[in-house]
N, C-alpha and C. Protein backbone atom coordinates (compact mmCIF):
# COMPACT_ATOMS: atom_id res chain seq x y z
N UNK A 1 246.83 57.91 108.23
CA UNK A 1 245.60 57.90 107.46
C UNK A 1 244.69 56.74 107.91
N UNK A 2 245.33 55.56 108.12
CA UNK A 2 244.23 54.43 108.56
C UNK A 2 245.19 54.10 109.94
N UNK A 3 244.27 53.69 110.86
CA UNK A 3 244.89 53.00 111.89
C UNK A 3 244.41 51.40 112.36
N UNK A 4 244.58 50.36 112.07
CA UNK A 4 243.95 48.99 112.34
C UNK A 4 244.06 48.33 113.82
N UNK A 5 242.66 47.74 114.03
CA UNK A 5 242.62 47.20 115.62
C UNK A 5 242.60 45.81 114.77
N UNK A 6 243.78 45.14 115.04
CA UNK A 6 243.88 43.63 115.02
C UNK A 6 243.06 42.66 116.38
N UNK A 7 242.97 43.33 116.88
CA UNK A 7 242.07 42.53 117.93
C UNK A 7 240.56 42.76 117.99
N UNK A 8 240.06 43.56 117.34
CA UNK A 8 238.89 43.67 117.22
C UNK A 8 238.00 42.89 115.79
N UNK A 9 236.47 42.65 116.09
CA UNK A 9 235.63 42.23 115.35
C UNK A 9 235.79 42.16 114.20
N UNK A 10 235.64 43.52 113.83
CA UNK A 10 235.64 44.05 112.04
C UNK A 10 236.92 43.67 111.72
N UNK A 11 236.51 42.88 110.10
CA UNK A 11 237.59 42.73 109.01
C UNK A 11 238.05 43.86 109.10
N UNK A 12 239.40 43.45 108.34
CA UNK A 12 240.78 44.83 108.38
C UNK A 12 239.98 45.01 107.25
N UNK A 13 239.92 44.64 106.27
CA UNK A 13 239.59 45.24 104.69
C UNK A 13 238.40 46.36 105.23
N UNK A 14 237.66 46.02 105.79
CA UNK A 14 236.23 47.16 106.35
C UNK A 14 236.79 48.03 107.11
N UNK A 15 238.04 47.79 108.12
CA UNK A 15 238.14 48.87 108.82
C UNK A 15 239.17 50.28 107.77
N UNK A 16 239.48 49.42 106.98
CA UNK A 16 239.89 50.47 105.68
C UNK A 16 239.35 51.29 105.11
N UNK A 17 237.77 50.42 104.89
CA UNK A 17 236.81 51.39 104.08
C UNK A 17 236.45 52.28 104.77
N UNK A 18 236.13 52.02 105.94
CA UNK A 18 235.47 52.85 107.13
C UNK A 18 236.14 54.06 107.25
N UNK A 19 236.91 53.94 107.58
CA UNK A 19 238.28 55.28 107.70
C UNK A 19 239.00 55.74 106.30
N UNK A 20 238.91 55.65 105.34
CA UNK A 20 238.76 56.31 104.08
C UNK A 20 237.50 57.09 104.13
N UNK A 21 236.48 56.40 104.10
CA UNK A 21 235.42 57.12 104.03
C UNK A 21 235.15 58.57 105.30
N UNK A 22 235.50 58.21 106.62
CA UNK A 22 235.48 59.01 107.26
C UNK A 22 236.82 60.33 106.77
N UNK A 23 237.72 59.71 106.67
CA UNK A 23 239.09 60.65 106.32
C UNK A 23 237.88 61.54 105.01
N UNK A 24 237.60 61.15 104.03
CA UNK A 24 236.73 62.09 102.87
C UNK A 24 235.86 63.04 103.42
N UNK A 25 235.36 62.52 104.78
CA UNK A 25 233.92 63.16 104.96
C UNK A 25 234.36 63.86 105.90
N UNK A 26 235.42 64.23 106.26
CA UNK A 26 235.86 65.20 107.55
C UNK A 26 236.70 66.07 106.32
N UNK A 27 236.59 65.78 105.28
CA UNK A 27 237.92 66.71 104.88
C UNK A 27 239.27 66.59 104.30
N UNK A 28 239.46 65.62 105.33
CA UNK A 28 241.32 64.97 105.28
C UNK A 28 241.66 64.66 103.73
N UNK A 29 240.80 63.99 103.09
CA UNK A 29 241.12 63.56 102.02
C UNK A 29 239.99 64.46 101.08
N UNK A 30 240.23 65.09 100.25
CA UNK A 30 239.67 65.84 99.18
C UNK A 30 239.55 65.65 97.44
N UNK A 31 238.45 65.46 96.94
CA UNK A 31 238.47 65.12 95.77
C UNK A 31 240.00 65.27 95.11
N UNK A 32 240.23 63.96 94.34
CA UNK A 32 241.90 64.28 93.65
C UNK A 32 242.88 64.17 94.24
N UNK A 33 242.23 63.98 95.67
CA UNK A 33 243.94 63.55 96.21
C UNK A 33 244.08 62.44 96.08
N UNK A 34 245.45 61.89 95.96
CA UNK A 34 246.25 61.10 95.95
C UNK A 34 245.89 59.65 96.77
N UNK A 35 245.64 58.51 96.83
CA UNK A 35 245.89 57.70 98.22
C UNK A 35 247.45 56.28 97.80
N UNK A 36 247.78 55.88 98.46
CA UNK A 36 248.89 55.37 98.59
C UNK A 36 248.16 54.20 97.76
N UNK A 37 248.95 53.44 96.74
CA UNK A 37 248.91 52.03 96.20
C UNK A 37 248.55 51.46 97.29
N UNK A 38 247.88 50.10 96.10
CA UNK A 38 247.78 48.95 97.07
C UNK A 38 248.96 47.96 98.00
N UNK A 39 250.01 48.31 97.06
CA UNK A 39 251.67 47.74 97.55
C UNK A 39 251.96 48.61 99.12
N UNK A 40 252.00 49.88 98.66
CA UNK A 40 252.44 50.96 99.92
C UNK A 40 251.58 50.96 101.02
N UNK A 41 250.65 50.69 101.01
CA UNK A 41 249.50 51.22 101.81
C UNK A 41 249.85 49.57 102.83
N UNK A 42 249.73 48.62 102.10
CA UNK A 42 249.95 47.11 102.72
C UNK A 42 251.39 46.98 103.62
N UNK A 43 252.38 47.62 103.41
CA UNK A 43 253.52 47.75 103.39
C UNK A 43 253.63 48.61 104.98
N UNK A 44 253.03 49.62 104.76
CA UNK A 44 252.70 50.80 105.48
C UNK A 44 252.10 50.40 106.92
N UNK A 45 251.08 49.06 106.80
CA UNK A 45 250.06 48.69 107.90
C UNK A 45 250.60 47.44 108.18
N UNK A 46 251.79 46.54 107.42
CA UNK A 46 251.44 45.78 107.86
C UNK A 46 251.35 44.23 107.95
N UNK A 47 250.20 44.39 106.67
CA UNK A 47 249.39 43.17 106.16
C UNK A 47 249.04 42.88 104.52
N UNK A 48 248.50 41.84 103.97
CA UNK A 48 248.92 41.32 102.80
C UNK A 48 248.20 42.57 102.07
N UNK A 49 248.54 42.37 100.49
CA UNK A 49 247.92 43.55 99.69
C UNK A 49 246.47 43.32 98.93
N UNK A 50 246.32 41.73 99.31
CA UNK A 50 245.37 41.67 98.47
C UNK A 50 243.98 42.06 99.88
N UNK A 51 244.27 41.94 101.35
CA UNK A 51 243.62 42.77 102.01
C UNK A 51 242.86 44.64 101.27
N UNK A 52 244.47 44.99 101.24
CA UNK A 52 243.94 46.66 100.90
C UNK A 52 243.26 46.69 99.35
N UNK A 53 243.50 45.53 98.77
CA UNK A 53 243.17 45.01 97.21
C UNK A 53 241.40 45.57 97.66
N UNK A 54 240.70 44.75 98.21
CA UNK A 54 239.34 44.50 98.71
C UNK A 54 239.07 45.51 99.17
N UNK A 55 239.57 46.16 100.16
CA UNK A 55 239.15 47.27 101.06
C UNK A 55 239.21 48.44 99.15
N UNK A 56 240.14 48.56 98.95
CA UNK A 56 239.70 49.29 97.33
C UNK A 56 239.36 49.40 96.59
N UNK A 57 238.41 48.09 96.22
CA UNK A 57 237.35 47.57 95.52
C UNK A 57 236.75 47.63 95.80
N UNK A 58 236.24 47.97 97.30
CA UNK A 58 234.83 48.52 97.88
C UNK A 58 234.89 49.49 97.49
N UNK A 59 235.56 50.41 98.39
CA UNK A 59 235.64 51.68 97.98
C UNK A 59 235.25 52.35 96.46
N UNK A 60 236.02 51.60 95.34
CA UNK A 60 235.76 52.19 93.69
C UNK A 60 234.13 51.21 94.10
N UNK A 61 234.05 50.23 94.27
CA UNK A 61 232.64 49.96 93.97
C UNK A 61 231.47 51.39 94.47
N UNK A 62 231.75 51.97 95.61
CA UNK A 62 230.90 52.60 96.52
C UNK A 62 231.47 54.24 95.60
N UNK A 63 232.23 53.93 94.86
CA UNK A 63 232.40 55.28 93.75
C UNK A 63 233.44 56.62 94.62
N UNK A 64 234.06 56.04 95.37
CA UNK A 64 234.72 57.12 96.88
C UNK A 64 235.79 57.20 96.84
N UNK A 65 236.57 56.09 95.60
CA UNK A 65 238.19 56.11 94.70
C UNK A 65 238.04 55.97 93.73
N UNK A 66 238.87 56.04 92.75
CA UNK A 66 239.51 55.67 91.18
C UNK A 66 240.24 55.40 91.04
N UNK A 67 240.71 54.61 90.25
CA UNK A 67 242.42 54.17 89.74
C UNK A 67 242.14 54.53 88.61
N UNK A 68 243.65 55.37 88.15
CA UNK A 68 243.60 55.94 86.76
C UNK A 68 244.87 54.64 86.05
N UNK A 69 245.05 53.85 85.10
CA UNK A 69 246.16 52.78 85.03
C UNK A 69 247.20 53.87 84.61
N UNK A 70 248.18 53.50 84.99
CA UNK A 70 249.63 54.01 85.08
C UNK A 70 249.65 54.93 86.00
N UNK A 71 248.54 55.72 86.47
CA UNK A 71 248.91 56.88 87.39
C UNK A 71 248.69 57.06 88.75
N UNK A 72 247.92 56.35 89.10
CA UNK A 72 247.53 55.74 90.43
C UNK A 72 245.86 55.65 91.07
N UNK A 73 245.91 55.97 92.32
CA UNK A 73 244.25 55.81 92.49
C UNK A 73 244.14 57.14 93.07
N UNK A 74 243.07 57.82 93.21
CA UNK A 74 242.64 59.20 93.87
C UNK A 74 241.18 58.90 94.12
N UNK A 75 240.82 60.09 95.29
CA UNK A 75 239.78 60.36 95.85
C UNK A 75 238.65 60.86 94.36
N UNK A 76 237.57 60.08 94.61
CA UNK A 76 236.52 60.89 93.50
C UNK A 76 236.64 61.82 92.95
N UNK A 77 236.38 62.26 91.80
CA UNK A 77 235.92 63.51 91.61
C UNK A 77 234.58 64.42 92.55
N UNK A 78 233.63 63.43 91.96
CA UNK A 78 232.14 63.62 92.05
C UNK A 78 231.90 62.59 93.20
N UNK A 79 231.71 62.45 94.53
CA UNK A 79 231.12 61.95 95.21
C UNK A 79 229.74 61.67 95.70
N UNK A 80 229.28 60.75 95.41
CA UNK A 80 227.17 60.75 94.76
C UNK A 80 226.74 60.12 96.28
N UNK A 81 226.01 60.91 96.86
CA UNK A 81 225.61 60.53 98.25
C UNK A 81 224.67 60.13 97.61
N UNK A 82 224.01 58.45 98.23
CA UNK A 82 223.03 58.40 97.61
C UNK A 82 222.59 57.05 98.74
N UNK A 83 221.16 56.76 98.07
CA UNK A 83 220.59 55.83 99.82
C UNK A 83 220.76 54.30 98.92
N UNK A 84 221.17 53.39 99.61
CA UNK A 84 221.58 51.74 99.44
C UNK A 84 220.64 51.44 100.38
N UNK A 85 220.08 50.77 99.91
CA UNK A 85 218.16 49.71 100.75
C UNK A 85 219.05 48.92 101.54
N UNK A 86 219.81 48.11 100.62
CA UNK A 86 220.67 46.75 101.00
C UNK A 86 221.40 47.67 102.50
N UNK A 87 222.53 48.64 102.17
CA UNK A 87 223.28 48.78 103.32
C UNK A 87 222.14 49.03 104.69
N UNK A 88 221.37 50.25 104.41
CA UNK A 88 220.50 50.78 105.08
C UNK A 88 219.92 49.83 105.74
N UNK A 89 219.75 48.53 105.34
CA UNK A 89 218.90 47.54 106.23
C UNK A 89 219.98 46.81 106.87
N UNK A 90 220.89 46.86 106.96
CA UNK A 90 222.45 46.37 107.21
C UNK A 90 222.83 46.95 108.25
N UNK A 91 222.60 48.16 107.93
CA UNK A 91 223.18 49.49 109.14
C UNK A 91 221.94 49.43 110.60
N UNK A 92 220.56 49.35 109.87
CA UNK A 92 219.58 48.81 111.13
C UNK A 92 219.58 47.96 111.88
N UNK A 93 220.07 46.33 111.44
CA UNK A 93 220.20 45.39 111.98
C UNK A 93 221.03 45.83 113.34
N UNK A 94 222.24 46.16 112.43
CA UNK A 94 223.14 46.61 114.04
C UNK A 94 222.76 47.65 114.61
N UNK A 95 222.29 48.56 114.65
CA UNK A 95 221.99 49.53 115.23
C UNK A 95 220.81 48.84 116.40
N UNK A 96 220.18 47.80 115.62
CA UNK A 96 218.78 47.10 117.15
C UNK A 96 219.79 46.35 117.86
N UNK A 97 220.93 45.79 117.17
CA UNK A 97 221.90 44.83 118.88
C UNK A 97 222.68 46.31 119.65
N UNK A 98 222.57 47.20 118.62
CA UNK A 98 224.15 48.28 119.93
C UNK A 98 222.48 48.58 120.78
N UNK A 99 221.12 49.31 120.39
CA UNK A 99 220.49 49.80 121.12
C UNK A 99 220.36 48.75 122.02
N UNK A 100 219.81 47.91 121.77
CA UNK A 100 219.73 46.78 122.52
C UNK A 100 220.56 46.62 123.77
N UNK A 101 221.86 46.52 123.57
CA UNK A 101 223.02 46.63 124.50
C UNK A 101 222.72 48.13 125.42
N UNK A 102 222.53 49.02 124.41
CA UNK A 102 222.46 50.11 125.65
C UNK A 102 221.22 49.91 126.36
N UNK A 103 220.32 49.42 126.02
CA UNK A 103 219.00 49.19 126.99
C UNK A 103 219.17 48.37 128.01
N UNK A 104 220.21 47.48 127.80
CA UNK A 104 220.41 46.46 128.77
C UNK A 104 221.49 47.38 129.81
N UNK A 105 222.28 48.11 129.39
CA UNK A 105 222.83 49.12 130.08
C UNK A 105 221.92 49.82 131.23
N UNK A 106 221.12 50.07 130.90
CA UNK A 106 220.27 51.14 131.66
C UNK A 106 220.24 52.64 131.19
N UNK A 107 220.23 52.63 129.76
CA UNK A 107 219.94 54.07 129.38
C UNK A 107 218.66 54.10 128.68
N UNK A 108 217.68 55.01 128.62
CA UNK A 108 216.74 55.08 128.40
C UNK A 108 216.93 55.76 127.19
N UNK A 109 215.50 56.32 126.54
CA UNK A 109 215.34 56.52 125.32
C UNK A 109 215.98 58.05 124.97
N UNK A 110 215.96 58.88 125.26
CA UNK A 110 216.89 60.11 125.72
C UNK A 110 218.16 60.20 125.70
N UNK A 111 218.51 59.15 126.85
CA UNK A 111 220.12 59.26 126.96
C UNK A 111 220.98 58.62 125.27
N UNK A 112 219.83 57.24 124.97
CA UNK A 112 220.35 56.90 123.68
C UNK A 112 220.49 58.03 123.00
N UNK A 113 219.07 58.49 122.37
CA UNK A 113 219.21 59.57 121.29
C UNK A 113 220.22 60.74 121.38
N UNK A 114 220.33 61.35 122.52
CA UNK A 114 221.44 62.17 122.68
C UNK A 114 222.95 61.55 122.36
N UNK A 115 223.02 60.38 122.57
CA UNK A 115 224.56 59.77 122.47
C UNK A 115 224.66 59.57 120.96
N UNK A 116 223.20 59.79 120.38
CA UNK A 116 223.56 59.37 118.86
C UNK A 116 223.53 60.86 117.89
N UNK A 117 222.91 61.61 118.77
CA UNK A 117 223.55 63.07 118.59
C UNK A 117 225.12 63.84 118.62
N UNK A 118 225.62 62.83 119.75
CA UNK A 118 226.88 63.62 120.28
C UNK A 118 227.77 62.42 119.09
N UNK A 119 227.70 61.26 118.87
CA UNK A 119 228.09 60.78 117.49
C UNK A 119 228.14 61.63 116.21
N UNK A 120 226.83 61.88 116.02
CA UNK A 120 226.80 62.25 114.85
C UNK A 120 227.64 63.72 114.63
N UNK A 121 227.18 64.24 115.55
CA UNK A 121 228.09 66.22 115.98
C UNK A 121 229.30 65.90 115.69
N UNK A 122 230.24 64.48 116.41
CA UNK A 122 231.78 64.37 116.27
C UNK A 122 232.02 64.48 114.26
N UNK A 123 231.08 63.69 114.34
CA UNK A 123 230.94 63.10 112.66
C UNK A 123 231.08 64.05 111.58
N UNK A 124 230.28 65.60 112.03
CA UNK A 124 230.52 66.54 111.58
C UNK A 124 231.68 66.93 110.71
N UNK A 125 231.32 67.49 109.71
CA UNK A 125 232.57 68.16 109.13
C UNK A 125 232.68 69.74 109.70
């Protein structure tokens, strides 16, 4: 369900959210299912719990889990797509250093947009 790059950039707690969220949006995970405690899931990868603690507190913050007490945590019911200013200007910032990088690459305005096509297509459900 999650797989972690310890050698890379991104906090583990984010690369949690990231791949929950993708696992929902492909499918894998479906309103009501089940996801492993914060004990199991830590256990499972790895690393401390109060890591997957955070990475699940995003998540219920961003409304994409629940914890029911005594019964565990599950995928949303109701999943509310909805637009965040804050992230959205978050998500731009990086998006001008990766373009950036690809310009310094030598891809032009085309080759970008298509690569952010063939992204988004994988992204697809």
């Amino acid at each position: 369900m999650v797989t972690l790059d310890f050698k890379g950039n991104k906090p583990i707690y984010e690369q949690i959210v990231e791949q929950m969220k993708y696992n929902v949006m492909k499918g894998y995970l479906k309103p009501g299912d089940a996801i492993p405690s914060v004990r199991k899931l830590a256990l499972e990868l790895k690393i401390t719990p109060g890591t997957v603690a955070k990475a699940y507190q995003e998540l219920e913050h961003q409304q994409i889990i629940m914890t029911i007490r005594g019964k565990g945590t599950f995928i949303a019911d109701n999943i509310e797509l909805k637009l965040d200013e804050a992230k959205l200007e978050e998500i731009r910032k990086h998006l001008t250093t990766e373009i950036l990088e690809l310009k310094m690459m030598g891809y032009d305005r085309n080759r970008i947009v298509e690569l952010v096509k063939e992204i988004y297509e994988e992204m697809s459900i």
